[in-house]
C-alpha atoms as a PDB file:
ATOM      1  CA  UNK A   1     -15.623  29.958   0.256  1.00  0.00           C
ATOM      2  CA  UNK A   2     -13.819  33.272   0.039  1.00  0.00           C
ATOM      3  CA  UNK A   3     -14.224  35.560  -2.642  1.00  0.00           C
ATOM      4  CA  UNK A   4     -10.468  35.048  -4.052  1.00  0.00           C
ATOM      5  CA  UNK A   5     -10.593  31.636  -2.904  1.00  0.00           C
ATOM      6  CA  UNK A   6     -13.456  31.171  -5.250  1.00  0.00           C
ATOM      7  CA  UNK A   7     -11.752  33.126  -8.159  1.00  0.00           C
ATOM      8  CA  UNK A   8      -8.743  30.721  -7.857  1.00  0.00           C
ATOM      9  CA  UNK A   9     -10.861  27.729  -8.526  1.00  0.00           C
ATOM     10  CA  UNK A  10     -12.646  28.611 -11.244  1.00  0.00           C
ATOM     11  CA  UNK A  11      -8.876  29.608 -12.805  1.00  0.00           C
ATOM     12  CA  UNK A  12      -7.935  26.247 -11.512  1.00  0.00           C
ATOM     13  CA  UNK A  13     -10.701  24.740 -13.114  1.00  0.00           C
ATOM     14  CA  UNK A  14     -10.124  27.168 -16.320  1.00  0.00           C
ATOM     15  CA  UNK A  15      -6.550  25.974 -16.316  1.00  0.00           C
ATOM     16  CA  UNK A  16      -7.787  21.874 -15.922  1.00  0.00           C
ATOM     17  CA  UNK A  17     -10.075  21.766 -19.222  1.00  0.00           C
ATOM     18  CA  UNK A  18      -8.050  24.257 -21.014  1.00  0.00           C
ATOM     19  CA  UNK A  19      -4.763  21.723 -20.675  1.00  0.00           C
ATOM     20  CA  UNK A  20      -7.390  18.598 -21.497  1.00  0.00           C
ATOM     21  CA  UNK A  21      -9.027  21.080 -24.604  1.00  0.00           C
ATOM     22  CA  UNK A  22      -4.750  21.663 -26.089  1.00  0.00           C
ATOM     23  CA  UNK A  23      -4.180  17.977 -26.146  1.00  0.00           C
ATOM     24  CA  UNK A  24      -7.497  16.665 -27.661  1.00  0.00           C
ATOM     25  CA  UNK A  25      -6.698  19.723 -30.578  1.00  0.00           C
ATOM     26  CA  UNK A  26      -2.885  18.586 -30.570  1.00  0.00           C
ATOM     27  CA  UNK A  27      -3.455  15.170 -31.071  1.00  0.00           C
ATOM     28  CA  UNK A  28      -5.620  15.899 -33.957  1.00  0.00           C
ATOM     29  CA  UNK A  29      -2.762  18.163 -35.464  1.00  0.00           C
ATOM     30  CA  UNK A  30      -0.245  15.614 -35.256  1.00  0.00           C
ATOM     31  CA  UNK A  31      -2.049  13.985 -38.248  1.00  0.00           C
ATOM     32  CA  UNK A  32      -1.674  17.188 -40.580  1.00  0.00           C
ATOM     33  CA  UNK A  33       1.749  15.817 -41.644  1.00  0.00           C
ATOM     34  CA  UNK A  34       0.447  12.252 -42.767  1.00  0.00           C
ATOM     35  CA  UNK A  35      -2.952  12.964 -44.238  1.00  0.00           C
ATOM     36  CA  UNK A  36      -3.807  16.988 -45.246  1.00  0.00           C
ATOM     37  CA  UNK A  37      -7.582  16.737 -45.808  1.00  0.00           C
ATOM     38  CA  UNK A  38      -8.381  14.187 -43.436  1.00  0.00           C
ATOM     39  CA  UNK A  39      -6.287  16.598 -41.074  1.00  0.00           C
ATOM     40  CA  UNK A  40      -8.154  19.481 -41.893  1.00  0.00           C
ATOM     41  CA  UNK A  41     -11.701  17.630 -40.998  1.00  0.00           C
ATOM     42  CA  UNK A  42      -9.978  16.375 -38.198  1.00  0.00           C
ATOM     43  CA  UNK A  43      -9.106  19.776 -36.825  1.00  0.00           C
ATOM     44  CA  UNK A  44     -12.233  21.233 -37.972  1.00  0.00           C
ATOM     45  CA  UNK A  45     -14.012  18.615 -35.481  1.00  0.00           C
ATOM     46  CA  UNK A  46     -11.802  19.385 -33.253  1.00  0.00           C
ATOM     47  CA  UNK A  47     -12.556  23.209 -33.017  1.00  0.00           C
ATOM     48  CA  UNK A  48     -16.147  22.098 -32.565  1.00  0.00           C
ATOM     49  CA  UNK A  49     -15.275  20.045 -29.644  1.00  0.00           C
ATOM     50  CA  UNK A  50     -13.214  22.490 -28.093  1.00  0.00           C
ATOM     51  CA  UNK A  51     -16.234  25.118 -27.980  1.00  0.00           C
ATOM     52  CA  UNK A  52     -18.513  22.851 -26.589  1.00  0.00           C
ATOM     53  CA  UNK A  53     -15.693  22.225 -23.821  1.00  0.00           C
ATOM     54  CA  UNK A  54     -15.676  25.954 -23.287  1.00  0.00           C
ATOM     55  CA  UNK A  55     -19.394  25.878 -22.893  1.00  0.00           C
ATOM     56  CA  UNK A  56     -18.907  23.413 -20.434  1.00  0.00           C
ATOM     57  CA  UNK A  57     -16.340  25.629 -18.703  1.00  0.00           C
ATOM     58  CA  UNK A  58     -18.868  28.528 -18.146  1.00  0.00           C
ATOM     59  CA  UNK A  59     -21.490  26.201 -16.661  1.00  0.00           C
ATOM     60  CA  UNK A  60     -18.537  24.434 -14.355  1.00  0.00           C
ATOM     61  CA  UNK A  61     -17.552  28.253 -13.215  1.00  0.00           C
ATOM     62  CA  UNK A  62     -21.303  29.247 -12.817  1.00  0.00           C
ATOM     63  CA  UNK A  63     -22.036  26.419 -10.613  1.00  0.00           C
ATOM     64  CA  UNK A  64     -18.658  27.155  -8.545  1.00  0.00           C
ATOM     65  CA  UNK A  65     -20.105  31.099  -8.355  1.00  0.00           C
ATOM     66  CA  UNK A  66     -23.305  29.834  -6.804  1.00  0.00           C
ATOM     67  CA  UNK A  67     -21.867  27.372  -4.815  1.00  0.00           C
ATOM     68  CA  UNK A  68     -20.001  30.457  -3.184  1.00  0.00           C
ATOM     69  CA  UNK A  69     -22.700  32.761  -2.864  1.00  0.00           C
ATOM     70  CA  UNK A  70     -24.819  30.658  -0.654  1.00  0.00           C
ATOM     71  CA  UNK A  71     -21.756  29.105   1.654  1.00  0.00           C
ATOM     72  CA  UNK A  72     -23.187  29.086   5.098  1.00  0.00           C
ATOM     73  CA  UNK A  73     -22.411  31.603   7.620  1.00  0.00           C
ATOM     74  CA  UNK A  74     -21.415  29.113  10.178  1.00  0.00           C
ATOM     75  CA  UNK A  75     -18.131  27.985   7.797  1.00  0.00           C
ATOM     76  CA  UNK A  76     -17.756  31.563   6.928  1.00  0.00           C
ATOM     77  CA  UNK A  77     -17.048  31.994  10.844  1.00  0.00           C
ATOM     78  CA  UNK A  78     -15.312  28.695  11.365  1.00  0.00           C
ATOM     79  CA  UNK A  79     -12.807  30.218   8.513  1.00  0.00           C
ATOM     80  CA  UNK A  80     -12.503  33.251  10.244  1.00  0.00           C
ATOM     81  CA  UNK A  81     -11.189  31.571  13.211  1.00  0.00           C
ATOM     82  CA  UNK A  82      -8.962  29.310  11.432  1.00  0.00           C
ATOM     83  CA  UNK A  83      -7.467  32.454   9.377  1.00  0.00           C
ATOM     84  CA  UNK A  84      -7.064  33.836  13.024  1.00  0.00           C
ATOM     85  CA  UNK A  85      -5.037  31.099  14.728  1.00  0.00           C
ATOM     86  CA  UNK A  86      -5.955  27.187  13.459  1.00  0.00           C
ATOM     87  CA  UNK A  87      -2.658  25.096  14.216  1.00  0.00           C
ATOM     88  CA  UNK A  88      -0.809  24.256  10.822  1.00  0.00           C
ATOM     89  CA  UNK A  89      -1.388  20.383  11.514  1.00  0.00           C
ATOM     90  CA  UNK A  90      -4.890  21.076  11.580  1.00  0.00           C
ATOM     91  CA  UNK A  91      -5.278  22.986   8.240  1.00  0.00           C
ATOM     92  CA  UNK A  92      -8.319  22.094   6.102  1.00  0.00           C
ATOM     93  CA  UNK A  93      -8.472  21.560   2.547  1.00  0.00           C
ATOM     94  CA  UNK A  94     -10.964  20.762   0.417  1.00  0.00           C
ATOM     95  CA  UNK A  95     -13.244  21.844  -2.173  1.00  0.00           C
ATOM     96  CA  UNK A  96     -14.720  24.446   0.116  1.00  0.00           C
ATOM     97  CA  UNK A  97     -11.569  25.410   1.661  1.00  0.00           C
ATOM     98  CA  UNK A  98      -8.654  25.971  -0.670  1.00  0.00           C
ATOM     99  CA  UNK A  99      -5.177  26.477   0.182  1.00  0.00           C
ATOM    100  CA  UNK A 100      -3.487  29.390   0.132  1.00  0.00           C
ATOM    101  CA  UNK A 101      -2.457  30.432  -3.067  1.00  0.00           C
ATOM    102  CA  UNK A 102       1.592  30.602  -3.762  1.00  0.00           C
ATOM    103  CA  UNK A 103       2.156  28.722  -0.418  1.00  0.00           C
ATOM    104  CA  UNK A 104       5.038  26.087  -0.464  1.00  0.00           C
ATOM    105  CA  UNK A 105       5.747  24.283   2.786  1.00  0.00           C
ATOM    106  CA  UNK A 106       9.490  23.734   3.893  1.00  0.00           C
ATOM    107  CA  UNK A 107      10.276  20.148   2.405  1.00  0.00           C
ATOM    108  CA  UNK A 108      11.760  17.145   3.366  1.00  0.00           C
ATOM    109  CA  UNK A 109      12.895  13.867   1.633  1.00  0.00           C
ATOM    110  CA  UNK A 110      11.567  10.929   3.261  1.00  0.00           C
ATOM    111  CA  UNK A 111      12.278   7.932   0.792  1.00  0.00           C
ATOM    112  CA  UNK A 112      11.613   6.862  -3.119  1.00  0.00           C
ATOM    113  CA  UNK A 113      12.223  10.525  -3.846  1.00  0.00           C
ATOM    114  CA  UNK A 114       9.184  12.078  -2.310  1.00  0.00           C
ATOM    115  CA  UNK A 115       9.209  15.038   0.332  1.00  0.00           C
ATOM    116  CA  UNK A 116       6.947  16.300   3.024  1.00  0.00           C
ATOM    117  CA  UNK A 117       6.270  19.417   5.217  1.00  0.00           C
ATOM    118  CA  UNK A 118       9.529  19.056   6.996  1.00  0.00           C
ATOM    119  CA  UNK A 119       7.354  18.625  10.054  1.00  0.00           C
ATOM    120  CA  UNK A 120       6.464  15.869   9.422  1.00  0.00           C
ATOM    121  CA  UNK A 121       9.184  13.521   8.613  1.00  0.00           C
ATOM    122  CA  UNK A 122      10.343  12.519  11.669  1.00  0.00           C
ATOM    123  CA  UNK A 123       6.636  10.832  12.894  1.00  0.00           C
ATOM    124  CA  UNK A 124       6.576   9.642   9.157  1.00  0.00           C
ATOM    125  CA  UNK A 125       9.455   7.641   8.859  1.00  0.00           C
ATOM    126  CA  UNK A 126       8.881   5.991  12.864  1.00  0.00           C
ATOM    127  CA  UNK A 127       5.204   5.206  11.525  1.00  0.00           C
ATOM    128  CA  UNK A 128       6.672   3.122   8.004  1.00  0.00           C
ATOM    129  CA  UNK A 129       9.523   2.250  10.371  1.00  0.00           C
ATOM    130  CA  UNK A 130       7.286  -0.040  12.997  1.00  0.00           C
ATOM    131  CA  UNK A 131       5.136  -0.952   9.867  1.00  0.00           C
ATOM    132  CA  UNK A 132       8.398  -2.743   8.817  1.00  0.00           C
ATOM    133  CA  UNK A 133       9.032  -4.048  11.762  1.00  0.00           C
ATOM    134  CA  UNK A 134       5.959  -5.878  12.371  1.00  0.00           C
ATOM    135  CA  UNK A 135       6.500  -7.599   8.772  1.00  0.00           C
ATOM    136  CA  UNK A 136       4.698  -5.432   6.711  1.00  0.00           C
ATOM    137  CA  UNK A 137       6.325  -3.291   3.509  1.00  0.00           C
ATOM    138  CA  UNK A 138       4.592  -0.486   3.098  1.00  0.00           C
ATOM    139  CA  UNK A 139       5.762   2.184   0.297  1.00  0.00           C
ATOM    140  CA  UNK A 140       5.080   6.163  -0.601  1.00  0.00           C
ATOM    141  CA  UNK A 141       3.502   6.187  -3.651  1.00  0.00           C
ATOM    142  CA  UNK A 142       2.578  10.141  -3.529  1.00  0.00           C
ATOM    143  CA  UNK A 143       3.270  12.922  -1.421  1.00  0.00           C
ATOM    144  CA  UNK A 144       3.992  16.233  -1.318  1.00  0.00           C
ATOM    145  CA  UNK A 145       2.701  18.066  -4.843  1.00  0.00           C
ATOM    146  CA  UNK A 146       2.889  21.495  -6.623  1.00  0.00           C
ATOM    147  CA  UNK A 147      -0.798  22.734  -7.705  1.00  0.00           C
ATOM    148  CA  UNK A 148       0.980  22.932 -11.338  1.00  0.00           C
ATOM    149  CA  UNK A 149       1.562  18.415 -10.859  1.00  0.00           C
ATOM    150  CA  UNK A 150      -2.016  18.471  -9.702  1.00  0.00           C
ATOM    151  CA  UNK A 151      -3.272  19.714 -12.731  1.00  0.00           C
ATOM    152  CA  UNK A 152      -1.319  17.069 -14.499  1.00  0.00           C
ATOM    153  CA  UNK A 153      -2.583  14.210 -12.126  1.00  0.00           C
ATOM    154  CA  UNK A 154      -6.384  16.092 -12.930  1.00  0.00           C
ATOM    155  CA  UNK A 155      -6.103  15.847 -16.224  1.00  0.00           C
ATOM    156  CA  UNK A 156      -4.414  12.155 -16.968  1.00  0.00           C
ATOM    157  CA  UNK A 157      -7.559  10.706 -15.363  1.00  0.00           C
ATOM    158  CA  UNK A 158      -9.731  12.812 -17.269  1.00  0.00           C
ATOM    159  CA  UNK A 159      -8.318  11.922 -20.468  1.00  0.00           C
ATOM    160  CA  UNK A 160      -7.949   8.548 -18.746  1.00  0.00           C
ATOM    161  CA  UNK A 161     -11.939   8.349 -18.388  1.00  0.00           C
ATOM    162  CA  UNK A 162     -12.270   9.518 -21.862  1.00  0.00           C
ATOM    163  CA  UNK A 163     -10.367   7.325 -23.642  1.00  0.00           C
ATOM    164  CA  UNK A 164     -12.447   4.549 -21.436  1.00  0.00           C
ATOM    165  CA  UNK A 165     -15.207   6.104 -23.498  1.00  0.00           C
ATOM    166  CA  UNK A 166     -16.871   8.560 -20.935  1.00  0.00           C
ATOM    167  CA  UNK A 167     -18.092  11.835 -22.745  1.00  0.00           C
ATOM    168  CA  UNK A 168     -15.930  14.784 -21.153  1.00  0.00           C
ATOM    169  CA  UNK A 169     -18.435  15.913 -18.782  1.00  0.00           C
ATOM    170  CA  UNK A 170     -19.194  12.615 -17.527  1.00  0.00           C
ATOM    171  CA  UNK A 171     -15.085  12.159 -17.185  1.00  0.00           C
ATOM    172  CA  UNK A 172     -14.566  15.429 -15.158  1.00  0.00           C
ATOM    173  CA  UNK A 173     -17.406  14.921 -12.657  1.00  0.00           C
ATOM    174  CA  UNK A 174     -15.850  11.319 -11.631  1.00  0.00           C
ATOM    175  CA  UNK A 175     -12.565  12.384 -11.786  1.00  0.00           C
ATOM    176  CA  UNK A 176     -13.581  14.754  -8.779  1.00  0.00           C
ATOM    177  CA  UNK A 177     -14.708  12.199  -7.102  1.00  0.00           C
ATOM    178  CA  UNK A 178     -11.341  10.491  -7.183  1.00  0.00           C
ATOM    179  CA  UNK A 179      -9.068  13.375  -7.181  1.00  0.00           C
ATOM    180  CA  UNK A 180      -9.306  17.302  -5.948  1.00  0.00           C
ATOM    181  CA  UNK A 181      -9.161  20.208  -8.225  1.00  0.00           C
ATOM    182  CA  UNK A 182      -5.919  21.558  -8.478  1.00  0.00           C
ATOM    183  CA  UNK A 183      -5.547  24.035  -5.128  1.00  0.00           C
ATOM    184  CA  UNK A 184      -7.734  21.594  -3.293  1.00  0.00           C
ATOM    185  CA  UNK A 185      -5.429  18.970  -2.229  1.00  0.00           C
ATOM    186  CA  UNK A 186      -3.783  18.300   0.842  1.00  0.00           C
ATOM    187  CA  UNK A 187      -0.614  16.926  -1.191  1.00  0.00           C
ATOM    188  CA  UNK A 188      -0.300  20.507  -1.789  1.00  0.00           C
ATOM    189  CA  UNK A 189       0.111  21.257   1.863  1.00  0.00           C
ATOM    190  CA  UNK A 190       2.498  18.907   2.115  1.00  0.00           C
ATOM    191  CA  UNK A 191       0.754  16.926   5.130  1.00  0.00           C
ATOM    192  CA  UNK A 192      -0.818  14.108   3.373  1.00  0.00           C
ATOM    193  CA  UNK A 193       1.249  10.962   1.671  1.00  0.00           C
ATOM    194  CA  UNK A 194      -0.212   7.682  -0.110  1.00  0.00           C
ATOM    195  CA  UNK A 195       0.710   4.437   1.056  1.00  0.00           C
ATOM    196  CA  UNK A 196       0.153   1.266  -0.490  1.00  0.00           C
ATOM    197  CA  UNK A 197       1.515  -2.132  -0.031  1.00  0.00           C
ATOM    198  CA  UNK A 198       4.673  -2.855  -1.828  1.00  0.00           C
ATOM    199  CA  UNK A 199       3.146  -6.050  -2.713  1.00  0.00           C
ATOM    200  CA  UNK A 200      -0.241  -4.535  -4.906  1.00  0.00           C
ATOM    201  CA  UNK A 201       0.098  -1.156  -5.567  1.00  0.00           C
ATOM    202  CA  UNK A 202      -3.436  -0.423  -6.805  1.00  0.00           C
ATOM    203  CA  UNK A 203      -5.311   2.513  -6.048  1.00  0.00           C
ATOM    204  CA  UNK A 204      -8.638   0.812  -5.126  1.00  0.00           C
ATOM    205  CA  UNK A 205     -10.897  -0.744  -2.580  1.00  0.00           C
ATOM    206  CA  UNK A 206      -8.847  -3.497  -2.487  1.00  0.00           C
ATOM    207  CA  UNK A 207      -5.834  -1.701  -1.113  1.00  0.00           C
ATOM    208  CA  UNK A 208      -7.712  -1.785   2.051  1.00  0.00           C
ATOM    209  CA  UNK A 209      -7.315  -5.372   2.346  1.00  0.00           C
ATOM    210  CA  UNK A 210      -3.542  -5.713   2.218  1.00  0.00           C
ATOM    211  CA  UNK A 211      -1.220  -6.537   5.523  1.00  0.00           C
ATOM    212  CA  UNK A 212      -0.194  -2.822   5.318  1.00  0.00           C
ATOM    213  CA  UNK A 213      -3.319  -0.819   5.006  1.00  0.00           C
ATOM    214  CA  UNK A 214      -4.584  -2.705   7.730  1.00  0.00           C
ATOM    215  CA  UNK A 215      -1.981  -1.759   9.834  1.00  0.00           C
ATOM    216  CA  UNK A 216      -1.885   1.575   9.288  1.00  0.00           C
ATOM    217  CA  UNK A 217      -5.644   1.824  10.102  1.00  0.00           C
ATOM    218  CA  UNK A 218      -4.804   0.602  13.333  1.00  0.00           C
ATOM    219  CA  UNK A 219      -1.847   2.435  14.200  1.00  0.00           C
ATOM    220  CA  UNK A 220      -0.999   5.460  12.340  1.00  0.00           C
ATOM    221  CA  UNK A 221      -2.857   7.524  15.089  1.00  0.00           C
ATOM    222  CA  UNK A 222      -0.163   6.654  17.438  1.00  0.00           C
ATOM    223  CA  UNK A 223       2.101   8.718  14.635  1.00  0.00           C
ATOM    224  CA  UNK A 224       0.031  11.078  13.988  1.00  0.00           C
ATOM    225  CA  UNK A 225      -2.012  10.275  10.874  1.00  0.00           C
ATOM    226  CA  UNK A 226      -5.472   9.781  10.365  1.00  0.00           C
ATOM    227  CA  UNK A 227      -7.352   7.983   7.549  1.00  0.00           C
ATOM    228  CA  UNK A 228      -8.779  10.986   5.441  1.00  0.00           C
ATOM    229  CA  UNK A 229     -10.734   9.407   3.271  1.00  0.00           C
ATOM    230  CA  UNK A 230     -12.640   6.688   5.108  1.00  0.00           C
ATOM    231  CA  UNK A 231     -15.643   4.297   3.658  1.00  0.00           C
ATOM    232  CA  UNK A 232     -19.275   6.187   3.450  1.00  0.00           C
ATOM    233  CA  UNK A 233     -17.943   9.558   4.592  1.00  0.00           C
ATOM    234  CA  UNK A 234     -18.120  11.260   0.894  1.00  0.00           C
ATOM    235  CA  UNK A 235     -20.907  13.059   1.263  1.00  0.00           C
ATOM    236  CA  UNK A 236     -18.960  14.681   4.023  1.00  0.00           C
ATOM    237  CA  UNK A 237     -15.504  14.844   2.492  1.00  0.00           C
ATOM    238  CA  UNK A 238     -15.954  15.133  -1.133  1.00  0.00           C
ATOM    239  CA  UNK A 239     -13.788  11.921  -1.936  1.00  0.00           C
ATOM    240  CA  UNK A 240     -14.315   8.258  -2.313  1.00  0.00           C
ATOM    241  CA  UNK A 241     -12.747   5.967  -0.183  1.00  0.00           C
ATOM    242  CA  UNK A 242      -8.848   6.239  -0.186  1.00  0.00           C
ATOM    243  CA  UNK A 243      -7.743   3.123   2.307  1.00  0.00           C
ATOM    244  CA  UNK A 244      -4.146   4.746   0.985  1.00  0.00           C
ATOM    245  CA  UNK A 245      -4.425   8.402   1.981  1.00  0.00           C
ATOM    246  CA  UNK A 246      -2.973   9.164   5.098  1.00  0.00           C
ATOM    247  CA  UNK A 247      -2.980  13.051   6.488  1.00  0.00           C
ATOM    248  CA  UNK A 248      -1.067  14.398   9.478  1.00  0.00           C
ATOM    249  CA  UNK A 249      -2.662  15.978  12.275  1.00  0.00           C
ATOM    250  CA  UNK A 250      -0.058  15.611  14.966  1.00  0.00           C
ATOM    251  CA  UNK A 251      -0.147  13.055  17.949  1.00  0.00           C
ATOM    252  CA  UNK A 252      -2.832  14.550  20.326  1.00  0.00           C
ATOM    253  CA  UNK A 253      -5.307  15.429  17.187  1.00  0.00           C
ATOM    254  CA  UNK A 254      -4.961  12.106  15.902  1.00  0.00           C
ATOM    255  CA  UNK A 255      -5.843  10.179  19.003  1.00  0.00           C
ATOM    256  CA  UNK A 256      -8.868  12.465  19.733  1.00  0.00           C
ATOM    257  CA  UNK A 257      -9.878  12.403  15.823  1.00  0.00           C
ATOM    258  CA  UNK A 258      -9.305   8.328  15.975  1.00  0.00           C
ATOM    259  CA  UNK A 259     -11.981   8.288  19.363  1.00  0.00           C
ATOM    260  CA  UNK A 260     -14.385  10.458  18.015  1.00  0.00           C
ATOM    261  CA  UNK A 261     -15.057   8.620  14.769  1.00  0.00           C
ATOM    262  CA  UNK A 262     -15.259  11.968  12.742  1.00  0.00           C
ATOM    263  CA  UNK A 263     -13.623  13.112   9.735  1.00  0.00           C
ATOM    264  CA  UNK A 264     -11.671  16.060   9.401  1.00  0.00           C
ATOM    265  CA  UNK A 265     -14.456  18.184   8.417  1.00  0.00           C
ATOM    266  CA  UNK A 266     -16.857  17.050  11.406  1.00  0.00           C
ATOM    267  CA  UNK A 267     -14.074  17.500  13.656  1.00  0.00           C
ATOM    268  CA  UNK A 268     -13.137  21.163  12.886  1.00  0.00           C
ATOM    269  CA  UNK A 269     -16.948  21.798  12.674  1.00  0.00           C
ATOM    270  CA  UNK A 270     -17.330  20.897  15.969  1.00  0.00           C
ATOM    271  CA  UNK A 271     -14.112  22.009  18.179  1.00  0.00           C
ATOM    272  CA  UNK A 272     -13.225  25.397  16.008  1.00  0.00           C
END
């Protein structure tokens, strides 16, 4: 990982607990109008909790540091080359590889109020087209997002963990198994879009078993898509299983992506 790449993680991740730390404390101030001295313990236990968050910061940043300072030289190359000329479908990001900061892609609305990289659209809306066609009813359910709705997304399913009763650190370590670190997403890019069935709309394992995600599976190559996320890959990609997250590669990548029975990351390891 790049030096400033690195730097903009760690804010990310600054920016993540920070947001989780202000609504934990504002929740407890919401009670100073009802009850004054149980609001003053309240916010008193608060404070404590909120330092030992920070003190989980610092040991989330110093991991991220030394993460960075031992990154391989073979990915430091492999950036180098995609810095120098890596087609746009073909961008990588992920933990390691963050996008580039302030970058916006040009947008387009596709349906249910989402957008894409404009790019895109066209090979998207043929792909849920023949989906349709074929009997299936596939809908967006995500998209294109801004780093600053990532950080929401980040944080509801910390607090969601949480209030499950995970402690905070065990809440942010699965929540990045189920969803990147603001500046680590490919919905930031623009190129990747969740797709469920329009008959069950969860977010789970079972998604994969629906009319729809089936079909994709088997076809979305011929529009360009792969299956990021697919089962027993994430010590390779960083994510659990996804049977809903579909990322454009273009056409030709897709087919030779599809044959190869790599992930994203193998793929650019091996051809870049």
């Amino acid at each position: 990982m790049r030096p400033a790449q690195r730097r903009k993680m760690i804010l990310n991740t600054a920016i993540v607990i920070a947001g989780i730390a202000a609504g934990i404390l504002s929740g407890y101030l919401l009670g100073e109008g009802l009850a004054e001295r149980k609001a003053d313990a309240d916010i008193k236990a608060a404070e404590k909790k909120l330092y030992r968050i920070q003190e989980q910061l610092q040991e989330v940043n110093q991991q991220l540091e030394e993460s960075g300072a031992v990154e391989d030289a073979a990915l430091a190359e492999r950036m180098k080359e995609f810095e120098d000329g890596i087609p746009w479908n073909m961008t990588l990001v992920n933990a390691e590889n963050p996008m580039q900061e302030g970058y916006v892609p040009e947008l387009a609305e596709v349906e249910n109020g989402y957008s894409v990289d404009a790019r895109i659209a066209e090979d998207l809306n043929a792909m849920l087209a023949a989906a349709r066609a074929d009997g299936c009813q596939p809908q967006i359910c995500s998209a294109y997002r801004s780093v600053e709705k990532q950080v929401q997304v980040f944080n509801d399913t910390v607090n969601s963990w949480i209030s499950q009763g995970s402690s905070f650190w065990d809440a942010y370590q699965r929540t990045t198994q189920e969803v990147a670190l603001p500046g680590t997403s490919e919905h930031g890019i623009g190129l990747a879009v969740d797709i469920v069935s329009s008959q069950y709309a969860e977010l789970d394992a079972k998604q994969a078993e629906t009319m729809e995600a089936q079909w994709l599976q088997e076809h979305c190559y011929e529009y360009g898509f792969i299956l990021r996320y697919p089962p027993e890959k994430q010590s390779l990609t960083g994510i659990i299983y996804e049977p809903w997250h579909y990322r454009y590669v273009g056409r030709e990548m897709a087919q030779k992506i599809k044959e190869s029975g790599l992930t994203l990351e193998e793929y650019l390891g091996k051809t870049y």
